[in-house]
C-alpha atoms as a PDB file:
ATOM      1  CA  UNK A   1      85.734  92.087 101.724  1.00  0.00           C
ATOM      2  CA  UNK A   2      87.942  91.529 104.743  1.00  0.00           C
ATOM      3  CA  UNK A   3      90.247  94.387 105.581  1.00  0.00           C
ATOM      4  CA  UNK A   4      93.113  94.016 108.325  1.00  0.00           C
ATOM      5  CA  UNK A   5      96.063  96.808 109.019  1.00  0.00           C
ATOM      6  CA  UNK A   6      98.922  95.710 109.776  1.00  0.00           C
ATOM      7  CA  UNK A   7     100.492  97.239 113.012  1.00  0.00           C
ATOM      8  CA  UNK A   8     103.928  96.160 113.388  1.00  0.00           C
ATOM      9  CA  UNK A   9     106.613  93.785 111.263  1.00  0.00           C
ATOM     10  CA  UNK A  10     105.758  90.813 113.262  1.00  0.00           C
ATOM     11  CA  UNK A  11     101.993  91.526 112.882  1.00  0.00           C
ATOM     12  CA  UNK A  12     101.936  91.945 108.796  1.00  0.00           C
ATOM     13  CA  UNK A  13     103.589  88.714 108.932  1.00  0.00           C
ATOM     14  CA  UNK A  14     101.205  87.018 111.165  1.00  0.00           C
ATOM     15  CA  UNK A  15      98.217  88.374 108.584  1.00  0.00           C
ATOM     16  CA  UNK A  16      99.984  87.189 105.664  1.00  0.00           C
ATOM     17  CA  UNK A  17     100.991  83.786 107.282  1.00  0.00           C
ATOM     18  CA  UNK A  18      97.661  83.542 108.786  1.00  0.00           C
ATOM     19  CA  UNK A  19      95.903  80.065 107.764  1.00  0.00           C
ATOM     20  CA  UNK A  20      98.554  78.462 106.354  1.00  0.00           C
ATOM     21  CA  UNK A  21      98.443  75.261 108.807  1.00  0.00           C
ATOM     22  CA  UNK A  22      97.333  71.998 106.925  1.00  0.00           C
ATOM     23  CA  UNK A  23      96.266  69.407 109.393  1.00  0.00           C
ATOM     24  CA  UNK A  24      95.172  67.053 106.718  1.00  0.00           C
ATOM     25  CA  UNK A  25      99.279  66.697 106.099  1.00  0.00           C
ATOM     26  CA  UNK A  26     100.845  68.190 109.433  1.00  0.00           C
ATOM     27  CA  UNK A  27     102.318  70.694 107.539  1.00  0.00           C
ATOM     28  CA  UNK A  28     102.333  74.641 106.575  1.00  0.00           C
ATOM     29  CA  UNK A  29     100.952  74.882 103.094  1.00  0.00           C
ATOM     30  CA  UNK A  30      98.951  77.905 102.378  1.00  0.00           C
ATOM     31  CA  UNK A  31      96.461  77.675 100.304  1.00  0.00           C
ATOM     32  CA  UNK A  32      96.840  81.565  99.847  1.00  0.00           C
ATOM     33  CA  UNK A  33      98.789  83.390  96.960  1.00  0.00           C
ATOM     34  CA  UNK A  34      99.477  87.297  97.346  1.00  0.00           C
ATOM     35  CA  UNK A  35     100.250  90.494  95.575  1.00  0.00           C
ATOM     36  CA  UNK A  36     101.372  93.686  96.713  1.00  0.00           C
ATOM     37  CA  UNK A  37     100.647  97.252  95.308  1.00  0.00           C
ATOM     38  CA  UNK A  38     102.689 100.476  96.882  1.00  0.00           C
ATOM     39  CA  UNK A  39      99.328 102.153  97.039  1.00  0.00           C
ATOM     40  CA  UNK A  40      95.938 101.100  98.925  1.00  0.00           C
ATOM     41  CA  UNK A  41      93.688 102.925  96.284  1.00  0.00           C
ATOM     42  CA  UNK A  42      95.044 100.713  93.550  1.00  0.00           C
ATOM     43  CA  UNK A  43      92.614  97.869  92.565  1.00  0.00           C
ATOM     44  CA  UNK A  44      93.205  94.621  90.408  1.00  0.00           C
ATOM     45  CA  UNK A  45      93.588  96.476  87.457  1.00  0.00           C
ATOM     46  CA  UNK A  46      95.171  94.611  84.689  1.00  0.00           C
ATOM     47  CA  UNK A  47      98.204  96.058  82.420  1.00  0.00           C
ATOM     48  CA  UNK A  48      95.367  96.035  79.773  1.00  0.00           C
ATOM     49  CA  UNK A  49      92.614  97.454  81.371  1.00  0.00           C
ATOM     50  CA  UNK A  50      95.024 100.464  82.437  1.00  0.00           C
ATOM     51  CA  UNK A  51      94.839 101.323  78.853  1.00  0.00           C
ATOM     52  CA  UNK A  52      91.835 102.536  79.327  1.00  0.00           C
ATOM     53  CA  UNK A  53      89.028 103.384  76.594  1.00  0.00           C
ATOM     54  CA  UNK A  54      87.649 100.543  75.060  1.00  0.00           C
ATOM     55  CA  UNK A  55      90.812  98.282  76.023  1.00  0.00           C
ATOM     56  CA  UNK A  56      88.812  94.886  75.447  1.00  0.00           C
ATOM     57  CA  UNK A  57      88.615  95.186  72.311  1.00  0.00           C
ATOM     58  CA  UNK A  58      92.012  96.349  71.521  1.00  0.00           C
ATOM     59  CA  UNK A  59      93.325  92.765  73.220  1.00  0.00           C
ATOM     60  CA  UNK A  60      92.953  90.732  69.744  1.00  0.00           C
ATOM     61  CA  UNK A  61      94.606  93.395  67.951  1.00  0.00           C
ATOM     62  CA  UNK A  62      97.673  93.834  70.532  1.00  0.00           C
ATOM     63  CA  UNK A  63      98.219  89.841  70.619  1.00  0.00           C
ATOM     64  CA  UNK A  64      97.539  89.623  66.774  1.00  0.00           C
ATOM     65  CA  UNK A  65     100.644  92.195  66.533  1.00  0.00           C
ATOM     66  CA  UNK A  66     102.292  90.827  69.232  1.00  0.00           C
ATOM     67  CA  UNK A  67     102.467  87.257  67.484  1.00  0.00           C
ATOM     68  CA  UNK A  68     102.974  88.974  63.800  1.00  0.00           C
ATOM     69  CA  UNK A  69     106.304  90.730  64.543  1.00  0.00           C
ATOM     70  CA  UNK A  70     107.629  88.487  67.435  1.00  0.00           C
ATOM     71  CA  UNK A  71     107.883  85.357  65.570  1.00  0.00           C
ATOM     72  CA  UNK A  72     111.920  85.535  65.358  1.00  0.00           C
ATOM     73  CA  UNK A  73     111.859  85.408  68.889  1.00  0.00           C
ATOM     74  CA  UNK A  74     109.362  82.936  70.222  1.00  0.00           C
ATOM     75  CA  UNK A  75     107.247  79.495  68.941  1.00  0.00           C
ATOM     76  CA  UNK A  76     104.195  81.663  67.180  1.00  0.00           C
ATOM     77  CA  UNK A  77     102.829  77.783  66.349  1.00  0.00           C
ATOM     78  CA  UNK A  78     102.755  77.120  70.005  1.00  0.00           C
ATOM     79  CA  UNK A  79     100.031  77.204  72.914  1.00  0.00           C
ATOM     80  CA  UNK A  80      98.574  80.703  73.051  1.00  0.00           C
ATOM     81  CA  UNK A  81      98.912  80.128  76.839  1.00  0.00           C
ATOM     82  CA  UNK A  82     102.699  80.001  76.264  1.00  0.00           C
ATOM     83  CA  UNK A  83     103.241  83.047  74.238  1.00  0.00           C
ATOM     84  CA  UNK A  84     100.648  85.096  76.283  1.00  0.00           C
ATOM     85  CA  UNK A  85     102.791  84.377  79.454  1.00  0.00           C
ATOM     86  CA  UNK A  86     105.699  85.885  76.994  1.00  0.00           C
ATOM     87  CA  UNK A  87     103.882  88.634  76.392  1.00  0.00           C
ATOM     88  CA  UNK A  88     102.875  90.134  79.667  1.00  0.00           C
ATOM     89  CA  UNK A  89     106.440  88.922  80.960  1.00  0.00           C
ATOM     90  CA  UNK A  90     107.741  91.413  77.920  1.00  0.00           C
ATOM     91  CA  UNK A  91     105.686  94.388  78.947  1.00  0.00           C
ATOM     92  CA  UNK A  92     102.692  94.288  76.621  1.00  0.00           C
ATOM     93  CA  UNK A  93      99.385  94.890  78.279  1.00  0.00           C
ATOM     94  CA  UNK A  94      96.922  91.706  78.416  1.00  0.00           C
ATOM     95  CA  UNK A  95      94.406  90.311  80.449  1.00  0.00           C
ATOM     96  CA  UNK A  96      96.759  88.647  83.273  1.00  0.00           C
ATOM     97  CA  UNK A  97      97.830  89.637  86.530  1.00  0.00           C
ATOM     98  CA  UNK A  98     100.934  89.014  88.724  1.00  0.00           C
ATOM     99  CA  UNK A  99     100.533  86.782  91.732  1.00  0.00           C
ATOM    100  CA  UNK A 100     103.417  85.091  93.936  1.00  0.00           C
ATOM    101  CA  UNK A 101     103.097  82.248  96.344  1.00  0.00           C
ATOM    102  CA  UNK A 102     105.499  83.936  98.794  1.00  0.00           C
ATOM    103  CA  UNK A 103     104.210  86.548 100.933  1.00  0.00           C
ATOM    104  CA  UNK A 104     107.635  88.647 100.986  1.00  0.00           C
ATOM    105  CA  UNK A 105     108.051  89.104  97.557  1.00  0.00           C
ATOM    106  CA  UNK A 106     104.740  90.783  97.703  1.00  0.00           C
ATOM    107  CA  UNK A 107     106.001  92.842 101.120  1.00  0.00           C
ATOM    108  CA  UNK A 108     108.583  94.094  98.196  1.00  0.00           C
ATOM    109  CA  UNK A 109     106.332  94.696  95.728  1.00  0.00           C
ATOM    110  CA  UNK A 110     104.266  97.151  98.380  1.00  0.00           C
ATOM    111  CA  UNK A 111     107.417  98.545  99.230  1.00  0.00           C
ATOM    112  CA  UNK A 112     109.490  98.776  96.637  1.00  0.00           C
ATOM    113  CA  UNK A 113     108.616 102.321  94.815  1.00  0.00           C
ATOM    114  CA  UNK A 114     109.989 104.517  97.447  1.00  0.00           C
ATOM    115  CA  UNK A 115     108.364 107.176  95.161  1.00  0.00           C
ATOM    116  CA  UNK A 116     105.275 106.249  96.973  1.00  0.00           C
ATOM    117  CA  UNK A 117     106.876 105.989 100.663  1.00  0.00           C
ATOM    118  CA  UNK A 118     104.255 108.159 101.791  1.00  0.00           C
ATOM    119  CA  UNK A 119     101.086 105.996 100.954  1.00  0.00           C
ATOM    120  CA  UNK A 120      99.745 103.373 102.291  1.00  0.00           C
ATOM    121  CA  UNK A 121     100.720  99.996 100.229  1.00  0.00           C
ATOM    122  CA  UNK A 122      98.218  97.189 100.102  1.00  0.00           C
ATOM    123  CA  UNK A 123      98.759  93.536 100.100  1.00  0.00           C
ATOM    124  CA  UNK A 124      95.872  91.341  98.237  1.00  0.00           C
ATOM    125  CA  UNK A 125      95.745  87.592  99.730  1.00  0.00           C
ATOM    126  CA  UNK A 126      93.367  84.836  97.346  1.00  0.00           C
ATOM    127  CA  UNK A 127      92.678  81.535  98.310  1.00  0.00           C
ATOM    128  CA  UNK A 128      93.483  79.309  95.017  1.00  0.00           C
ATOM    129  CA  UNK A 129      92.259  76.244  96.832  1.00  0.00           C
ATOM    130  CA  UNK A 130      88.322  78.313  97.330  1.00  0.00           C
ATOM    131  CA  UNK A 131      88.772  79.512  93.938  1.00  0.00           C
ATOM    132  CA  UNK A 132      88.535  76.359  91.977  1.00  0.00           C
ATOM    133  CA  UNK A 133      84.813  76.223  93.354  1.00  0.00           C
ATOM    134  CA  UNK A 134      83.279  78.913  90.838  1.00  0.00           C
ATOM    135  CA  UNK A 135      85.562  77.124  87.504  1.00  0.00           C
ATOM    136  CA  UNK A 136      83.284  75.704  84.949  1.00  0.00           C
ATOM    137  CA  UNK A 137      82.973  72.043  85.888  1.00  0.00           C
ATOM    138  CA  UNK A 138      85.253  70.520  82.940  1.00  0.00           C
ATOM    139  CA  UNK A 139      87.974  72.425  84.364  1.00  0.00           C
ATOM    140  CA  UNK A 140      87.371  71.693  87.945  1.00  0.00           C
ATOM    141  CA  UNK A 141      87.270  68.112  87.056  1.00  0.00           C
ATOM    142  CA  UNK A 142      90.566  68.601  85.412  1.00  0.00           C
ATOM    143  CA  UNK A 143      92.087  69.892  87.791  1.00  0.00           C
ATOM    144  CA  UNK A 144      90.481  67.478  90.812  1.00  0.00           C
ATOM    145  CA  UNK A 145      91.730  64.784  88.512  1.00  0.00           C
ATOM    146  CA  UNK A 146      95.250  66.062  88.726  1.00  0.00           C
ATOM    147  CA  UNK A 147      95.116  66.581  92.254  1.00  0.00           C
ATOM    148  CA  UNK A 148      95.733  70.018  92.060  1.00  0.00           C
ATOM    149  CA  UNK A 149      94.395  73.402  92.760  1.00  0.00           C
ATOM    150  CA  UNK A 150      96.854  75.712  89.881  1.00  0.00           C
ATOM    151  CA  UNK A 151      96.524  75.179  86.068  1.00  0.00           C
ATOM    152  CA  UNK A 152      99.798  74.819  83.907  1.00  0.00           C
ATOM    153  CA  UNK A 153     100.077  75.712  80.471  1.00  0.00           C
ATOM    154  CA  UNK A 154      99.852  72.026  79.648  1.00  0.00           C
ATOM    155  CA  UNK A 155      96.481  71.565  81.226  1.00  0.00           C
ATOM    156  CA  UNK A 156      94.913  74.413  79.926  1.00  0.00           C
ATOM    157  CA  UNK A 157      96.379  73.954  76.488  1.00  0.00           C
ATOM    158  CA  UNK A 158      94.161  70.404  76.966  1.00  0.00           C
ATOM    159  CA  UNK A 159      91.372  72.306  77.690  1.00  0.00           C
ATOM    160  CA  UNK A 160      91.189  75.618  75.566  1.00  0.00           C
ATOM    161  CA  UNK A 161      92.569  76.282  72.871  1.00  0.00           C
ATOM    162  CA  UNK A 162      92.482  80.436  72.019  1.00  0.00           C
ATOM    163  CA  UNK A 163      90.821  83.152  74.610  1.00  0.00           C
ATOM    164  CA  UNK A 164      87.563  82.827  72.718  1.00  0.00           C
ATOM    165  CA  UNK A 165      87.272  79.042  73.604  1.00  0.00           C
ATOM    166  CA  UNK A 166      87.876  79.892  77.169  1.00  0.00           C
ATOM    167  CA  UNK A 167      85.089  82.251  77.098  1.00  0.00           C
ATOM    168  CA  UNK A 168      82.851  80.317  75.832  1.00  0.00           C
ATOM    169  CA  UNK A 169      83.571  78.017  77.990  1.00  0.00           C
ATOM    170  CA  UNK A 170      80.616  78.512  80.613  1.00  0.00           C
ATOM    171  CA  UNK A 171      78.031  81.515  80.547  1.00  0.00           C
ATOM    172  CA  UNK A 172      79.282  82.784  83.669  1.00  0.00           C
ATOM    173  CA  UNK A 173      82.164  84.993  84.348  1.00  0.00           C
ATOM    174  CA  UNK A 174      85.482  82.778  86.484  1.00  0.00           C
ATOM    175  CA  UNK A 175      88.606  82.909  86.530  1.00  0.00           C
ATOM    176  CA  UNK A 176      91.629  80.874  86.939  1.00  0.00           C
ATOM    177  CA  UNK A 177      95.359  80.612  88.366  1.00  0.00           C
ATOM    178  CA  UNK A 178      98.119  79.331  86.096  1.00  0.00           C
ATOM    179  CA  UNK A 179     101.883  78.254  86.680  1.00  0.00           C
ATOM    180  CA  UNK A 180     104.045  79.844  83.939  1.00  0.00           C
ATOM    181  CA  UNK A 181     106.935  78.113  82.518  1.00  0.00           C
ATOM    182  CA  UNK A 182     110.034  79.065  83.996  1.00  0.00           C
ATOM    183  CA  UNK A 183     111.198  81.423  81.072  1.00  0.00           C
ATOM    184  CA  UNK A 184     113.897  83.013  82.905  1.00  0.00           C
ATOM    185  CA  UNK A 185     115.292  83.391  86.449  1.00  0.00           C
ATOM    186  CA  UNK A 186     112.653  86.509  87.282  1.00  0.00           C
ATOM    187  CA  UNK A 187     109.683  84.225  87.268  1.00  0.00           C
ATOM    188  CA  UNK A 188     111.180  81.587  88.953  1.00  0.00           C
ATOM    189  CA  UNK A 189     112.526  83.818  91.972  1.00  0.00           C
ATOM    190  CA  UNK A 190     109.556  85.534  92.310  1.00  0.00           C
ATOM    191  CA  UNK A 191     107.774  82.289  92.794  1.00  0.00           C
ATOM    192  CA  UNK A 192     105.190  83.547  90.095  1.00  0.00           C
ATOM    193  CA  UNK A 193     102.053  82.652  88.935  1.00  0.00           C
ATOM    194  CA  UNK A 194      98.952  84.530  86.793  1.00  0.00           C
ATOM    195  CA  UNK A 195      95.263  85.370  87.079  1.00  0.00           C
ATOM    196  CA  UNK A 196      93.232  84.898  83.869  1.00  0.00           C
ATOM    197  CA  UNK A 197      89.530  86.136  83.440  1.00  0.00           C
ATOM    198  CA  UNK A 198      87.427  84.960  81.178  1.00  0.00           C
ATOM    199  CA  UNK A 199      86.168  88.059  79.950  1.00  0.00           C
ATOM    200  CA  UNK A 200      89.020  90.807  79.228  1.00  0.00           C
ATOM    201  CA  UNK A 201      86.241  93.891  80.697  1.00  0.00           C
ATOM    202  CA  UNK A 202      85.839  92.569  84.113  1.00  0.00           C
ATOM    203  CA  UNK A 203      88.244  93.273  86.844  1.00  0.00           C
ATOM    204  CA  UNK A 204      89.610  90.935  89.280  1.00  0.00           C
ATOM    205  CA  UNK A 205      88.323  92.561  92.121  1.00  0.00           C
ATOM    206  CA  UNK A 206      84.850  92.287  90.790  1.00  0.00           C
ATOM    207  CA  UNK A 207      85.481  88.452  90.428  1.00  0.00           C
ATOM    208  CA  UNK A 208      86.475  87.911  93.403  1.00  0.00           C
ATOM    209  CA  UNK A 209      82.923  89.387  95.449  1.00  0.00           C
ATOM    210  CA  UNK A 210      81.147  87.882  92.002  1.00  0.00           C
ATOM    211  CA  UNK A 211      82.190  84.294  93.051  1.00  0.00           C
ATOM    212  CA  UNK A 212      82.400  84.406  96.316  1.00  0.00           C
ATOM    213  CA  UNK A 213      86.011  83.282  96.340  1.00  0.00           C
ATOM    214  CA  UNK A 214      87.476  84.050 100.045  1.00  0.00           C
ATOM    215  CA  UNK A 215      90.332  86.813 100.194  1.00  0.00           C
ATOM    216  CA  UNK A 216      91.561  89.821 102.205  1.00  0.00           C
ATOM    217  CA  UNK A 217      93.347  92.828 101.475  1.00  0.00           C
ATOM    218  CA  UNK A 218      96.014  93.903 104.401  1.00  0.00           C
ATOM    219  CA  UNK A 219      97.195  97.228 104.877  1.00  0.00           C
ATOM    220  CA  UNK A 220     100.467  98.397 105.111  1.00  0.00           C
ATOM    221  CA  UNK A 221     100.663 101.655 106.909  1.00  0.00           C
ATOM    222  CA  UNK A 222     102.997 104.540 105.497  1.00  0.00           C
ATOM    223  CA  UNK A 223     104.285 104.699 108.592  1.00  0.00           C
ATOM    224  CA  UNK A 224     105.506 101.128 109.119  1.00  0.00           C
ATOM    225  CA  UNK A 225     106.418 100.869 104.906  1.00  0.00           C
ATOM    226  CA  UNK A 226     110.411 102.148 105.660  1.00  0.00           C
ATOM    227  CA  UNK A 227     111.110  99.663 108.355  1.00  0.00           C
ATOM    228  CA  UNK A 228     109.445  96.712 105.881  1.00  0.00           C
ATOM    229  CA  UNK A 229     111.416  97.918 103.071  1.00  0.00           C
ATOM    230  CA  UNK A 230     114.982  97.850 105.051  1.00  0.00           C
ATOM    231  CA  UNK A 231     114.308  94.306 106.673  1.00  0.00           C
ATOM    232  CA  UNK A 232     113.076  93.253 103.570  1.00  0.00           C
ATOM    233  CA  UNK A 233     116.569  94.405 101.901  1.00  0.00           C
ATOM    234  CA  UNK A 234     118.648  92.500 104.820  1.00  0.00           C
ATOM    235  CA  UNK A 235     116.845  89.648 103.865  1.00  0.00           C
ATOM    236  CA  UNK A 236     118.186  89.618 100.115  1.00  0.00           C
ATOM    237  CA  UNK A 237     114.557  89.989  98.969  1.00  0.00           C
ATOM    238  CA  UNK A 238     115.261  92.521  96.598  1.00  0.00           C
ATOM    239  CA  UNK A 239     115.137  94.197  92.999  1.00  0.00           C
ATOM    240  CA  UNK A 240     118.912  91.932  92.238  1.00  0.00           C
ATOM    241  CA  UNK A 241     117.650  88.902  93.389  1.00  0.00           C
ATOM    242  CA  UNK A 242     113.679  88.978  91.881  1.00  0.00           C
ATOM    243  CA  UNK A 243     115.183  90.536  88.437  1.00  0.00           C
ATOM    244  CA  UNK A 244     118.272  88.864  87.608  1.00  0.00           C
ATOM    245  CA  UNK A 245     120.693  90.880  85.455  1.00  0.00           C
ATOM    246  CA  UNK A 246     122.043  94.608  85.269  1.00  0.00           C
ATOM    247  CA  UNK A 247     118.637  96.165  85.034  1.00  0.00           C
ATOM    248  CA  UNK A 248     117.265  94.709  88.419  1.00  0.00           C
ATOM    249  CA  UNK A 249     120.690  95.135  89.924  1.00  0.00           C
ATOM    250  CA  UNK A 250     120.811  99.093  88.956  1.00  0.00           C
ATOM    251  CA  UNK A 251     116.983  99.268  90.548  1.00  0.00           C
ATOM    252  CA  UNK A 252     118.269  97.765  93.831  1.00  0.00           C
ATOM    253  CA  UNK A 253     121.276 100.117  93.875  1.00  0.00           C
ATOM    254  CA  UNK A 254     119.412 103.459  92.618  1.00  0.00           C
ATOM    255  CA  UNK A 255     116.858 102.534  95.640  1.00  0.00           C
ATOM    256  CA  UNK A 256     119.212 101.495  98.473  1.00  0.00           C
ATOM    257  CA  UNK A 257     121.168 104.834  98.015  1.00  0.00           C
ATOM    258  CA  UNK A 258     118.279 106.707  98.183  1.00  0.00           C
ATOM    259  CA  UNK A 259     117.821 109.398 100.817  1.00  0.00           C
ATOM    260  CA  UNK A 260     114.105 108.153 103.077  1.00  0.00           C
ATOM    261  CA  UNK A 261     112.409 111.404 101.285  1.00  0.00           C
END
């Protein structure tokens, strides 16, 4: 695992940036996608596996609830893909993880719990493009045929049908990145996307050394976490713009006016 520290504002940005030159198109695409945590010690622990106890095998019961007294409000008939996006967009612990193509909405993420002002935050960078390598060939081919490097629900729907057909799906643990719809605003401006294991029990940060797939984590120092947080702010990237409506505007406002503790 690659560690770097960031030492400055210019210098987190030159980590996060870092790579993202494409000479094959003369362009900057990164192939990188990040996520940011407002503590170093925190791993890729998924909503679900924070449960704790035997949380894997409490996942079929949570979704078979989930799907059972939700139906008024979403398509229970449709992909589970869809309504698994709904659920960990709703709150309800699964399997998936939180990723964003832009590197300053995970600089917010890191930042934003001022709670935790006096820890070091963590931002976790994953090459999508290196992680198709270790996908079971079917879906590699899929997505190789598409000429992409990101699943949508569409695809995988193609592909798998219910978590234990995606398990099932090669003898080896993988994982994949998926596109969500664009359910609401939030999603969209956080320029979202999700991790999915294959196997509910094993953490993300175990997948990644398993397979090889390259990544970083870089460090943002306590220290330098205020002066991140207030440019971050001047440039709109904030809790009113990534959660649209009262409840993200009231966040933004409670943590603005908050005295640097």
């Amino acid at each position: 695992m690659h560690t770097m520290i960031a030492q400055s504002w210019s210098h987190l940005q030159e980590l996060l940036f870092d790579d993202s030159w494409s000479p094959a198109i003369s362009r900057y695409r990164s192939p990188f996608v990040f996520r940011g945590l407002p503590d170093s010690h925190f791993n890729l622990k998924t909503s679900l596996a924070r449960l704790g106890g035997e949380y894997a095998s409490l996942e079929r019961h949570l979704l078979r609830n989930f799907r059972k007294y939700g139906h008024d409000s979403f398509d229970t008939t449709g992909p589970i893909w869809h309504w698994l996006t709904m659920a960990q967009h709703q709150g309800l612990p699964t399997r998936l993880l939180d990723w964003t193509y832009s590197p300053f909405v995970a600089m917010h993420f890191a930042t934003a719990d001022i709670r935790l002002g006096d820890k070091d935050g963590v931002i976790w960078k994953v090459n999508y493009h290196d992680s198709c390598k270790q996908l079971p060939e079917p879906m590699r081919e899929k997505l190789e045929n598409e000429g992409g490097n990101v699943f949508t629900v569409e695809l995988l729907t193609e592909l798998v049908r219910d978590l234990d057909a995606f398990a099932q799906l090669d003898q080896s643990d993988f994982f994949l990145f998926f596109e969500p719809p664009s359910l609401d605003g939030r999603i969209i401006n956080q320029h979202a996307l999700f991790s999915v294991a294959s196997s509910a029990s094993i953490l993300m940060d175990e997948l990644l050394n398993k397979t090889n797939t390259q990544f970083q984590r870089v460090i943002l120092p306590a220290a330098l976490k205020w002066e991140v947080r207030d440019k971050l702010d001047q440039a709109n990237i904030t809790e009113r713009v990534l959660f649209p409506g009262l409840e993200g505007l009231s966040q933004w406002l409670k943590r603005h006016y908050s005295p640097r503790g």
